[in-house]
Protein backbone atom coordinates (compact mmCIF):
# COMPACT_ATOMS: atom_id res chain seq x y z
CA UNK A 1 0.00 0.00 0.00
CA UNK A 2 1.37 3.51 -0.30
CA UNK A 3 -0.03 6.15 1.72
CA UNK A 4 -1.00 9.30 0.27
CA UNK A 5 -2.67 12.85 1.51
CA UNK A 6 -5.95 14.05 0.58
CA UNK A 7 -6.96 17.60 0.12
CA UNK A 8 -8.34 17.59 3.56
CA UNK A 9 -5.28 16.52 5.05
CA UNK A 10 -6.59 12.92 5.91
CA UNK A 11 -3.87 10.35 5.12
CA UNK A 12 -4.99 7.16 3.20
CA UNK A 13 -3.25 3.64 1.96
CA UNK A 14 -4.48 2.92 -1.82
CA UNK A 15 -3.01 -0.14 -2.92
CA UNK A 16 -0.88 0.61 -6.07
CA UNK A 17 -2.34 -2.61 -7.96
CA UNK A 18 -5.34 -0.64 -8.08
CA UNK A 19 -4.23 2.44 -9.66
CA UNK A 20 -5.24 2.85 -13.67
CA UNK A 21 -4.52 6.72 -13.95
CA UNK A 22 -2.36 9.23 -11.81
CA UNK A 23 -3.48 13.03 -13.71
CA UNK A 24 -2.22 16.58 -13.10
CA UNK A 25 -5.40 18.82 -13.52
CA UNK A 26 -3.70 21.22 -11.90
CA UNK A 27 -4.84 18.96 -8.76
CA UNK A 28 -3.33 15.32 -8.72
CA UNK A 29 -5.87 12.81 -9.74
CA UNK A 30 -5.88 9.61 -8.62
CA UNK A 31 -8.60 7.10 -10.58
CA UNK A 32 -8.70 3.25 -9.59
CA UNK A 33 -10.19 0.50 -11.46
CA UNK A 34 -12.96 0.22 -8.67
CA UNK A 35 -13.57 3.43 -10.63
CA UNK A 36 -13.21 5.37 -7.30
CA UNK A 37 -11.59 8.72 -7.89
CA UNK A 38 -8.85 10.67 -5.32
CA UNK A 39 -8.00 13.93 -4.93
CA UNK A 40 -4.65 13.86 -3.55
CA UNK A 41 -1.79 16.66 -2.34
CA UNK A 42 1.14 14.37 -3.69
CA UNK A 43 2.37 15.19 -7.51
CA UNK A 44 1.96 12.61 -10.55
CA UNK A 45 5.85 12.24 -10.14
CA UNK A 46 5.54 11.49 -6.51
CA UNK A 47 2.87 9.48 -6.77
CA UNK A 48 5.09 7.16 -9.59
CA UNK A 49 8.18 7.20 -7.10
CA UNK A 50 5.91 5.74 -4.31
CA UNK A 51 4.60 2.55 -6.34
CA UNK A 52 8.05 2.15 -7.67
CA UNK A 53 9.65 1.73 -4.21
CA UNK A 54 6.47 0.06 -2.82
CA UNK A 55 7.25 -2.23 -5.87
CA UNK A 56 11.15 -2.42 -5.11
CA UNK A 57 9.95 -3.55 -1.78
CA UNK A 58 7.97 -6.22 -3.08
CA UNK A 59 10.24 -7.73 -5.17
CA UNK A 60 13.25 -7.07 -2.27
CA UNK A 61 11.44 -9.28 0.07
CA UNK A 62 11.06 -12.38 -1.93
C-alpha cells in the first residue's frame, strides 16, 4: 500500500495494484479500477516514485 494525503489533510493507503490513472489537472488525480476517484496533495511524479519503491519492496522481500 502507499499512503498518500488528501486535500483535507486525511492520510490514506491505496493499494498501487489498483491504480489505472495518476493526472495533473492542476490537482493530482488519482482514478482506480474500482472506478473510485482521489483527490490527492502528492504530484503525478511522486505518486510514480511511491509505487516504484512500494514495488522495489515487493520484489526485495522475496
Amino acid at each position: 500500500m502507499i499512503e498518500v494525503t488528501k486535500m483535507d489533510s486525511h492520510k490514506i493507503l491505496i493499494n498501487p495494484d489498483h491504480i489505472e490513472v495518476v493526472e495533473e489537472t492542476p490537482d493530482t488525480v488519482i482514478s482506480l479500477t474500482t472506478g473510485r476517484k482521489f483527490i490527492v496533495k502528492e504530484s503525478r511524479q511522486d505518486i510514480q516514485n511511491l509505487v516504484k519503491s512500494f514495488k522495489r519492496d515487493i520484489f526485495a522481500n522475496n
